[in-house]
PDB file of N, CA and C in Angstrom:
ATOM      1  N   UNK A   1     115.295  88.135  98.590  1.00  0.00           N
ATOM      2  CA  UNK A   1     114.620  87.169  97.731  1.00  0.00           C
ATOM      3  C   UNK A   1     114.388  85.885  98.516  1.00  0.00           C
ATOM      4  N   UNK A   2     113.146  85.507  98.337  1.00  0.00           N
ATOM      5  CA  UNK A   2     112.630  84.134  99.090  1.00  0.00           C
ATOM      6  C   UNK A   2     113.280  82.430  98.400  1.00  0.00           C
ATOM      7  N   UNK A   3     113.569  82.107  98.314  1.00  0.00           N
ATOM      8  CA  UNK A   3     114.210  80.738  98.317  1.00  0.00           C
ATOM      9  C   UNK A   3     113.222  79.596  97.825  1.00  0.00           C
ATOM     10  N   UNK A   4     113.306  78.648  97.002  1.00  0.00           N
ATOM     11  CA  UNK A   4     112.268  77.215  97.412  1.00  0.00           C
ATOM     12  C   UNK A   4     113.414  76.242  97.938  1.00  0.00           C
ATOM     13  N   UNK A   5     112.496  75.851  98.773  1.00  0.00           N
ATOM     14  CA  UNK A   5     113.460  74.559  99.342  1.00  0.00           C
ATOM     15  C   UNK A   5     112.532  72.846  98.954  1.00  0.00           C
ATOM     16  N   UNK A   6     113.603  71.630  98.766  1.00  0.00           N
ATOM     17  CA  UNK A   6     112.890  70.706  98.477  1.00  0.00           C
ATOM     18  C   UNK A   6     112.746  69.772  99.655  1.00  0.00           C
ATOM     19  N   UNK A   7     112.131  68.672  99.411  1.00  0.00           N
ATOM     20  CA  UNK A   7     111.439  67.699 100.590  1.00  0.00           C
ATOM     21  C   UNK A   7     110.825  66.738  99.860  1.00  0.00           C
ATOM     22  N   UNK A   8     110.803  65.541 100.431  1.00  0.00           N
ATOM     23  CA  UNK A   8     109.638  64.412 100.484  1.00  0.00           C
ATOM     24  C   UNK A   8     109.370  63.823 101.767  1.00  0.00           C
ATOM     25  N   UNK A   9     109.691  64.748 102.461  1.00  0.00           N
ATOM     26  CA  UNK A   9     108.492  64.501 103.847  1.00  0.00           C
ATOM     27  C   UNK A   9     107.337  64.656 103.866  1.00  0.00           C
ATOM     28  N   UNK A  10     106.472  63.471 103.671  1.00  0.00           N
ATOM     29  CA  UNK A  10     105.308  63.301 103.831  1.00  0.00           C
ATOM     30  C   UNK A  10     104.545  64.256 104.902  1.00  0.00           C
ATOM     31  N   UNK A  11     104.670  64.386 106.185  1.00  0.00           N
ATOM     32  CA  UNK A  11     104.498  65.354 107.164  1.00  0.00           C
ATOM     33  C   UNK A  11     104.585  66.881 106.877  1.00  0.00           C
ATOM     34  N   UNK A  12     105.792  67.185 106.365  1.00  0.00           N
ATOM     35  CA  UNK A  12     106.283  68.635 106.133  1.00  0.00           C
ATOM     36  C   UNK A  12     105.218  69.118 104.800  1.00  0.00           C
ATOM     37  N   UNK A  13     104.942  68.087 103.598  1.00  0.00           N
ATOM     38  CA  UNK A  13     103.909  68.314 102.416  1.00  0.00           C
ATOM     39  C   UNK A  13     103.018  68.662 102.950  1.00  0.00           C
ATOM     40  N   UNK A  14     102.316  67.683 103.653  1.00  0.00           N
ATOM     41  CA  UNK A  14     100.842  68.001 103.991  1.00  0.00           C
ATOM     42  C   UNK A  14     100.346  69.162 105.199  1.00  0.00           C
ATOM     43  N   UNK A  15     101.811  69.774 105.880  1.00  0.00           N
ATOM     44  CA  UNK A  15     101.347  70.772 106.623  1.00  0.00           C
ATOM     45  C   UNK A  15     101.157  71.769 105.631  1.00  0.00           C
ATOM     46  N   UNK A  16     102.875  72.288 104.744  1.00  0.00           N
ATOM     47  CA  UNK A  16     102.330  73.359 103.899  1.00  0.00           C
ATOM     48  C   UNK A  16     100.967  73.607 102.813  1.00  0.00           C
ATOM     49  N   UNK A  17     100.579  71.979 102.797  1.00  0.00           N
ATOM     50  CA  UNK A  17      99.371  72.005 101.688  1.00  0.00           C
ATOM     51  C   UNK A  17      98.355  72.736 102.896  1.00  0.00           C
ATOM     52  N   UNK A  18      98.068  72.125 103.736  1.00  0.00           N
ATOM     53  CA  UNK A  18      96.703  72.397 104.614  1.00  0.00           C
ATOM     54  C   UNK A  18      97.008  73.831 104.973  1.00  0.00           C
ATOM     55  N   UNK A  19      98.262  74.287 105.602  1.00  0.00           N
ATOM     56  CA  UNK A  19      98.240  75.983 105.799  1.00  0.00           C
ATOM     57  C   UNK A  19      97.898  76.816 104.645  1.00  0.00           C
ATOM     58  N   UNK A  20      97.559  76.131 103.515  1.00  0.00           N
ATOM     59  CA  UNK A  20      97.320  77.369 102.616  1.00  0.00           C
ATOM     60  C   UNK A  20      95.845  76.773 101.855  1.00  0.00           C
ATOM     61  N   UNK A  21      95.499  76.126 102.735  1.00  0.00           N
ATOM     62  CA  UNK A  21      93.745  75.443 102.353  1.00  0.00           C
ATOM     63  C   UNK A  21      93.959  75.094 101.126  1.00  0.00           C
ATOM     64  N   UNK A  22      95.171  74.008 100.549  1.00  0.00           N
ATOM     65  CA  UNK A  22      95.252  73.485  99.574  1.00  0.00           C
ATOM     66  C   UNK A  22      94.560  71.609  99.642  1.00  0.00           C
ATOM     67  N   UNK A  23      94.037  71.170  98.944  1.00  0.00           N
ATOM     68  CA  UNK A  23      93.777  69.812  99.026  1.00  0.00           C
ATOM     69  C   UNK A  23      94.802  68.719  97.806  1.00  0.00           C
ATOM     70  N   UNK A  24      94.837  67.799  98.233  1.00  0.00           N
ATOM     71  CA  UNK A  24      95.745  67.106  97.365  1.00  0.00           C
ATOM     72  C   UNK A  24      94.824  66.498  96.434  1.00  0.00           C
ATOM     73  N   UNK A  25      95.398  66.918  95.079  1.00  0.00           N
ATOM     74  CA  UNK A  25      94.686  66.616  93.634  1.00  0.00           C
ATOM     75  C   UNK A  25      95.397  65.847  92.545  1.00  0.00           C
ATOM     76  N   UNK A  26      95.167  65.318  91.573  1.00  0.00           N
ATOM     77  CA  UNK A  26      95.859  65.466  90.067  1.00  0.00           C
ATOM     78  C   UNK A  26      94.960  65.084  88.936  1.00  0.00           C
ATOM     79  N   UNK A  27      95.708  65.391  88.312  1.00  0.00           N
ATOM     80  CA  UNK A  27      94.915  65.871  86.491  1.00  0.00           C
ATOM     81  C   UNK A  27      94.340  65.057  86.663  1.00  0.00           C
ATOM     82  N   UNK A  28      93.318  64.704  85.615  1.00  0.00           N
ATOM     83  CA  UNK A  28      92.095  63.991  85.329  1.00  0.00           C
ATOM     84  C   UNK A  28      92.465  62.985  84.258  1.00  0.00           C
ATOM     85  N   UNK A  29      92.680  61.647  83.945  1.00  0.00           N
ATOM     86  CA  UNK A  29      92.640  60.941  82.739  1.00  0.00           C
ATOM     87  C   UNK A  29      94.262  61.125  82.664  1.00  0.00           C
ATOM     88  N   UNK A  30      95.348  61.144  83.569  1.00  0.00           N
ATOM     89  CA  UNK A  30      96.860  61.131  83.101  1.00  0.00           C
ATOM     90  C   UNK A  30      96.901  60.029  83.574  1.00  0.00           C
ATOM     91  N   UNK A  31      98.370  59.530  82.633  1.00  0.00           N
ATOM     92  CA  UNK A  31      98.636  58.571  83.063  1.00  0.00           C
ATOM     93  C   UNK A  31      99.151  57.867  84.350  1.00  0.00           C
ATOM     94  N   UNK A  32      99.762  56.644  84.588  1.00  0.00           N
ATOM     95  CA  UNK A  32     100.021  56.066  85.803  1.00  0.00           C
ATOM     96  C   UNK A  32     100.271  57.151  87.252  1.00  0.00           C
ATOM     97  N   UNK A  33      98.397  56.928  87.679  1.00  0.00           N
ATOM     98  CA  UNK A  33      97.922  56.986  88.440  1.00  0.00           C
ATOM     99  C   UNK A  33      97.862  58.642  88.788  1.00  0.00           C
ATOM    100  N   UNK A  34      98.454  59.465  87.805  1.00  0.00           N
ATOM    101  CA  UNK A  34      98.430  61.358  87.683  1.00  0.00           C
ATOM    102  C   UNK A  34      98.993  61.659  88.094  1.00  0.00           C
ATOM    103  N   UNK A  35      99.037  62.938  87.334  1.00  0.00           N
ATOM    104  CA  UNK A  35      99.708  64.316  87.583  1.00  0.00           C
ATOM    105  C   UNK A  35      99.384  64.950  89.063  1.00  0.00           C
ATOM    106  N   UNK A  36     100.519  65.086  89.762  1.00  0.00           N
ATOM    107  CA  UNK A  36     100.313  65.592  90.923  1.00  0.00           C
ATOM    108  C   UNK A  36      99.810  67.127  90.946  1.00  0.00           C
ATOM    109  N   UNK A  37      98.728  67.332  91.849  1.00  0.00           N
ATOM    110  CA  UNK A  37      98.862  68.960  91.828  1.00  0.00           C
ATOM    111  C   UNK A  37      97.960  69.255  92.964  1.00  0.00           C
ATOM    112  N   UNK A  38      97.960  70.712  93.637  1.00  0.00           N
ATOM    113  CA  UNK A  38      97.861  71.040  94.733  1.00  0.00           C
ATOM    114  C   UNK A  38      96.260  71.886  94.135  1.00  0.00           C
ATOM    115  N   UNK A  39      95.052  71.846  95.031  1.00  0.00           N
ATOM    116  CA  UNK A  39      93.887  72.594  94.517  1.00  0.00           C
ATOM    117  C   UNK A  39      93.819  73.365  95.701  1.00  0.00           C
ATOM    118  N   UNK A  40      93.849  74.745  95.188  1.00  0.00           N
ATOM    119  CA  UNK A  40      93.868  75.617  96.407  1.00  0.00           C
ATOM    120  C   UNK A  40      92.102  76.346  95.785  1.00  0.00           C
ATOM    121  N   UNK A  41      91.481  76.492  96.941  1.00  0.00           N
ATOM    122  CA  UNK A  41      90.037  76.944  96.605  1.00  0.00           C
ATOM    123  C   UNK A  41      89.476  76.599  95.513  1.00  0.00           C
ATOM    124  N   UNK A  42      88.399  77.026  94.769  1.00  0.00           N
ATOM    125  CA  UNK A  42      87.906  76.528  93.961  1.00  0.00           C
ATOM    126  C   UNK A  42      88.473  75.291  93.128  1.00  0.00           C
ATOM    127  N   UNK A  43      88.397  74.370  93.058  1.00  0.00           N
ATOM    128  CA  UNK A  43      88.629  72.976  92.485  1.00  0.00           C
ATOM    129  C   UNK A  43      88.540  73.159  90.913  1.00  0.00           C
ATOM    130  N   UNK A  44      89.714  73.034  90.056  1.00  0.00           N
ATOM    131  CA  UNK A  44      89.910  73.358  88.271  1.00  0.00           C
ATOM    132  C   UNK A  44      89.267  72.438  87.966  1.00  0.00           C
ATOM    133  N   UNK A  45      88.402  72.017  86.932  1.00  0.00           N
ATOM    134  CA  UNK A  45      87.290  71.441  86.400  1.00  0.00           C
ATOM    135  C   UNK A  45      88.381  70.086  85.913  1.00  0.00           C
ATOM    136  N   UNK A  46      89.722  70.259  85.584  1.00  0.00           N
ATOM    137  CA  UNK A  46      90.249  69.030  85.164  1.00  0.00           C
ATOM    138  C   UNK A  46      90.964  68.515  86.476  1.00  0.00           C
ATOM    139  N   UNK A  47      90.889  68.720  87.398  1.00  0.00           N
ATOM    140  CA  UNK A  47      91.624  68.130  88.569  1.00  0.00           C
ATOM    141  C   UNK A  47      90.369  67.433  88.857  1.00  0.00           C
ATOM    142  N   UNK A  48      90.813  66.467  89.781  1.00  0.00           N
ATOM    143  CA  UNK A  48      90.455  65.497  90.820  1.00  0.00           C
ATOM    144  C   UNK A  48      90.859  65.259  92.411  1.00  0.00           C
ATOM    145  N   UNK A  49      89.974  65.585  93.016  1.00  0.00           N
ATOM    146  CA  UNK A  49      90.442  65.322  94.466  1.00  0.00           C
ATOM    147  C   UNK A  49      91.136  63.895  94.906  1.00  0.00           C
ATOM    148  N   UNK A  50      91.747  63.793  95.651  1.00  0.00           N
ATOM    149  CA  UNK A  50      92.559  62.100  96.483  1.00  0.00           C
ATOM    150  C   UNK A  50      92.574  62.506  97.709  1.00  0.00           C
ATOM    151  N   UNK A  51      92.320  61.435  98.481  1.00  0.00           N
ATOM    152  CA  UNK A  51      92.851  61.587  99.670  1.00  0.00           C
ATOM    153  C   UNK A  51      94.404  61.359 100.083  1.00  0.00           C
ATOM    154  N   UNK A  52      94.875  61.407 101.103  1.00  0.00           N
ATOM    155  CA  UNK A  52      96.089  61.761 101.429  1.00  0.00           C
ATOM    156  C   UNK A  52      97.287  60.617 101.470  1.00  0.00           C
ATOM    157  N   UNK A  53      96.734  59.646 101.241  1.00  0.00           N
ATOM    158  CA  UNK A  53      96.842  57.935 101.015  1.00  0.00           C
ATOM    159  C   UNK A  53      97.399  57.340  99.580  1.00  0.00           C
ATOM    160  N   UNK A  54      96.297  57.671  98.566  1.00  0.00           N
ATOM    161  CA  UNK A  54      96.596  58.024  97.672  1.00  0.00           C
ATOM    162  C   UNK A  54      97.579  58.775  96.802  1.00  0.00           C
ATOM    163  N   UNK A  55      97.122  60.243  97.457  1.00  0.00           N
ATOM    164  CA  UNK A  55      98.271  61.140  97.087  1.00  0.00           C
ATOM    165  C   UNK A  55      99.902  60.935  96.836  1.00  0.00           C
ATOM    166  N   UNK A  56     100.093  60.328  98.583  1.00  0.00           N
ATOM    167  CA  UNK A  56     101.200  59.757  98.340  1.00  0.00           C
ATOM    168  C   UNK A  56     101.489  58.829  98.239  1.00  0.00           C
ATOM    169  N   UNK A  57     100.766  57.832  97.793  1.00  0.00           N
ATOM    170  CA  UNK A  57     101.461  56.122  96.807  1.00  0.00           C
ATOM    171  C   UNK A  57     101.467  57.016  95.888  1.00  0.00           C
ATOM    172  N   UNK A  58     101.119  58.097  95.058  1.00  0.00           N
ATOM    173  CA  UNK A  58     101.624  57.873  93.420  1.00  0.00           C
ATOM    174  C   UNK A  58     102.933  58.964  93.717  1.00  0.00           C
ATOM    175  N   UNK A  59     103.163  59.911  94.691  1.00  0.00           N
ATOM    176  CA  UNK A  59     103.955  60.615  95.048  1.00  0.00           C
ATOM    177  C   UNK A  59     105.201  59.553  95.407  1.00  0.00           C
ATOM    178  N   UNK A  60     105.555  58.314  95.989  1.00  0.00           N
ATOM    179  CA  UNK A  60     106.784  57.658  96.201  1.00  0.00           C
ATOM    180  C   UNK A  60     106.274  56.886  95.052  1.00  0.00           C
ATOM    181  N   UNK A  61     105.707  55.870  94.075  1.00  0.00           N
ATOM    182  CA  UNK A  61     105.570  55.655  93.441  1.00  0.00           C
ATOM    183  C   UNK A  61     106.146  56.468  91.726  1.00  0.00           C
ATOM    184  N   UNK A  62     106.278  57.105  91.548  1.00  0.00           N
ATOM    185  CA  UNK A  62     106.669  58.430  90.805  1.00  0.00           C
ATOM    186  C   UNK A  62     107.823  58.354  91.275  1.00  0.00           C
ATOM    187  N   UNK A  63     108.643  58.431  92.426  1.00  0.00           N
ATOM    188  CA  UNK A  63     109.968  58.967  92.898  1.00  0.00           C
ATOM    189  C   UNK A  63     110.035  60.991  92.344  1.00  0.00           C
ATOM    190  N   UNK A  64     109.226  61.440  93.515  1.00  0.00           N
ATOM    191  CA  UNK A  64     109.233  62.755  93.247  1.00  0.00           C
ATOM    192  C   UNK A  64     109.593  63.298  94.698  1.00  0.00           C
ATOM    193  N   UNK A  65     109.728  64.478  94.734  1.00  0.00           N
ATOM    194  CA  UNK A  65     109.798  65.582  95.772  1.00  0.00           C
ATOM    195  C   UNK A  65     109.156  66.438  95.476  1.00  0.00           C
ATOM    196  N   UNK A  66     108.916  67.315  96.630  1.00  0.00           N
ATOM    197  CA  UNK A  66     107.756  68.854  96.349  1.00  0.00           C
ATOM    198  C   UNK A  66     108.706  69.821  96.746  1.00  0.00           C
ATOM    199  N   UNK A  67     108.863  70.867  95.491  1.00  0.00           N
ATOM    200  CA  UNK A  67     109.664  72.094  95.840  1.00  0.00           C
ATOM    201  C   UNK A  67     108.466  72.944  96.144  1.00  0.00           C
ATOM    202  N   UNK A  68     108.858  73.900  96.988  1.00  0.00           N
ATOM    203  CA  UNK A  68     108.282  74.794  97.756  1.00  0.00           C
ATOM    204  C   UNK A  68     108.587  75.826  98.291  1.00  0.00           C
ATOM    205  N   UNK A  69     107.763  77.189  98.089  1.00  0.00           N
ATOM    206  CA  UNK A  69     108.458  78.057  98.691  1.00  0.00           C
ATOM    207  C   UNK A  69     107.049  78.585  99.962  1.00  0.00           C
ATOM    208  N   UNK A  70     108.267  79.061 100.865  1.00  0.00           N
ATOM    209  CA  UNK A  70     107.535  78.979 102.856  1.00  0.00           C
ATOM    210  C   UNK A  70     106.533  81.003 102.670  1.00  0.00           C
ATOM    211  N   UNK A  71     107.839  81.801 101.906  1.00  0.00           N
ATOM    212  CA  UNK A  71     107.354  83.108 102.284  1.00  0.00           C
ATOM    213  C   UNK A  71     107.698  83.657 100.723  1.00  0.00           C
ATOM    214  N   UNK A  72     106.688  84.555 100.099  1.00  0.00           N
ATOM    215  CA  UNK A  72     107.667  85.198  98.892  1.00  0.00           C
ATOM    216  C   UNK A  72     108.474  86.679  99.162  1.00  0.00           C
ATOM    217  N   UNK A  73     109.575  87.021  98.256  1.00  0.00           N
ATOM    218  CA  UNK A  73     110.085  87.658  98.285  1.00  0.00           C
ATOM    219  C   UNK A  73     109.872  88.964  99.416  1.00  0.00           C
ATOM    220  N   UNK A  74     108.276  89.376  99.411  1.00  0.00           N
ATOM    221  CA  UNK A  74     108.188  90.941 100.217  1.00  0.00           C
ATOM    222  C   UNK A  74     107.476  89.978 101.104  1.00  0.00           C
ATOM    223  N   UNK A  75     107.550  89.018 101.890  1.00  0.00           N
ATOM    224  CA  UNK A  75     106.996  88.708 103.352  1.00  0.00           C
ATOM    225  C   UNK A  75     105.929  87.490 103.068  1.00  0.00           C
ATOM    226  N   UNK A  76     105.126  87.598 102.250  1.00  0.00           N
ATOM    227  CA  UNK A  76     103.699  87.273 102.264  1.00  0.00           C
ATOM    228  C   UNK A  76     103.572  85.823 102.190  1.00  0.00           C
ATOM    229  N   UNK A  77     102.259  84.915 102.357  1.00  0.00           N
ATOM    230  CA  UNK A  77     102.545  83.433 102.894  1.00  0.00           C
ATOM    231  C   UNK A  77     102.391  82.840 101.062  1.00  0.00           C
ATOM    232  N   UNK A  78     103.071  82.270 100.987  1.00  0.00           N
ATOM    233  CA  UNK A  78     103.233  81.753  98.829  1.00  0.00           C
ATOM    234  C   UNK A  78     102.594  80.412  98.913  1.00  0.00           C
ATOM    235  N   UNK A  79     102.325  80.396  97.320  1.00  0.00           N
ATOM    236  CA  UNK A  79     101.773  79.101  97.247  1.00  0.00           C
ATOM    237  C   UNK A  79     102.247  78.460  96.017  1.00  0.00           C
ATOM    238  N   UNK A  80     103.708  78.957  95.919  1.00  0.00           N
ATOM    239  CA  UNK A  80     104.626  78.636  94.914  1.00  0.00           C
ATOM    240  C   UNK A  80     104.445  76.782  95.486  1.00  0.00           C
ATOM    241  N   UNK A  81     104.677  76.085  94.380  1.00  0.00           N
ATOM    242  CA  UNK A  81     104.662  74.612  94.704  1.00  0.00           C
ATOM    243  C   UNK A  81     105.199  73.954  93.156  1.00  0.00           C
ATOM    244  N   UNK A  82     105.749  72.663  93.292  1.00  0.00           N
ATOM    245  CA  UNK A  82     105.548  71.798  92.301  1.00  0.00           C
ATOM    246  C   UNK A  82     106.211  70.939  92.773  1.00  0.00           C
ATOM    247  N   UNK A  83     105.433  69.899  91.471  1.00  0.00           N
ATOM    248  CA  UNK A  83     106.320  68.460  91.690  1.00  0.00           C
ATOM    249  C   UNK A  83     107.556  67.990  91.137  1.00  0.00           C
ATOM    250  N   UNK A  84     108.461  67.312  91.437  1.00  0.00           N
ATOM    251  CA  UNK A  84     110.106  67.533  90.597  1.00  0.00           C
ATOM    252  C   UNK A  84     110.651  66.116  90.782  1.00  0.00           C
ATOM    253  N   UNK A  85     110.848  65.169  89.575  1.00  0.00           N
ATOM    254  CA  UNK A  85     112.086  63.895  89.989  1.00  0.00           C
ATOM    255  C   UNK A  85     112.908  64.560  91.158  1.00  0.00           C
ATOM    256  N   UNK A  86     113.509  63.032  92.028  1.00  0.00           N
ATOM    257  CA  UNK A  86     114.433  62.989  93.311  1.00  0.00           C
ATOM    258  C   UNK A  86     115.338  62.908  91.888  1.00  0.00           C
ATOM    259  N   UNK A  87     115.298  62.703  90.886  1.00  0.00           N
ATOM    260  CA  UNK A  87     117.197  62.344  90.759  1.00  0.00           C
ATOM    261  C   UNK A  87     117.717  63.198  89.629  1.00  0.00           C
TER     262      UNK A  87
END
């Protein structure tokens, strides 16, 4: 069984986002400054793109971490993700 491990390394986020041709997004119309979320291909009609700047002022702003998982269970590259309070 594959594992998630957590992080708020800015560096370590944005590699696993880009290895899986994810762009950094969040909801549309949430509050202080959105819902974090990862848009992998086609872009969900309620997300919004940010650049990477952005992304993360509301990411330390928030006080969050990104759990993540690297491989799932039978080998394959995952795109298990979310956002989670540090405390």
């Amino acid at each position: 069984m594959s594992s998630a491990r957590q992080t708020t390394d800015h560096q370590e986020i944005r590699r696993w986002i880009e290895e899986r041709e994810g762009t950094p997004s969040r909801v549309k119309d949430s509050p202080e400054g959105g819902l974090l979320r990862v848009d992998f291909g086609e872009q969900e009609e309620r997300l919004e793109r940010m650049d990477w700047e952005e992304f993360f002022s509301v990411f330390e702003k928030s006080d969050l971490a990104f759990l993540h998982q690297d491989r799932t269970a039978d080998g394959k590259i995952s795109r298990f993700n979310k956002f989670v309070s540090r405390s």
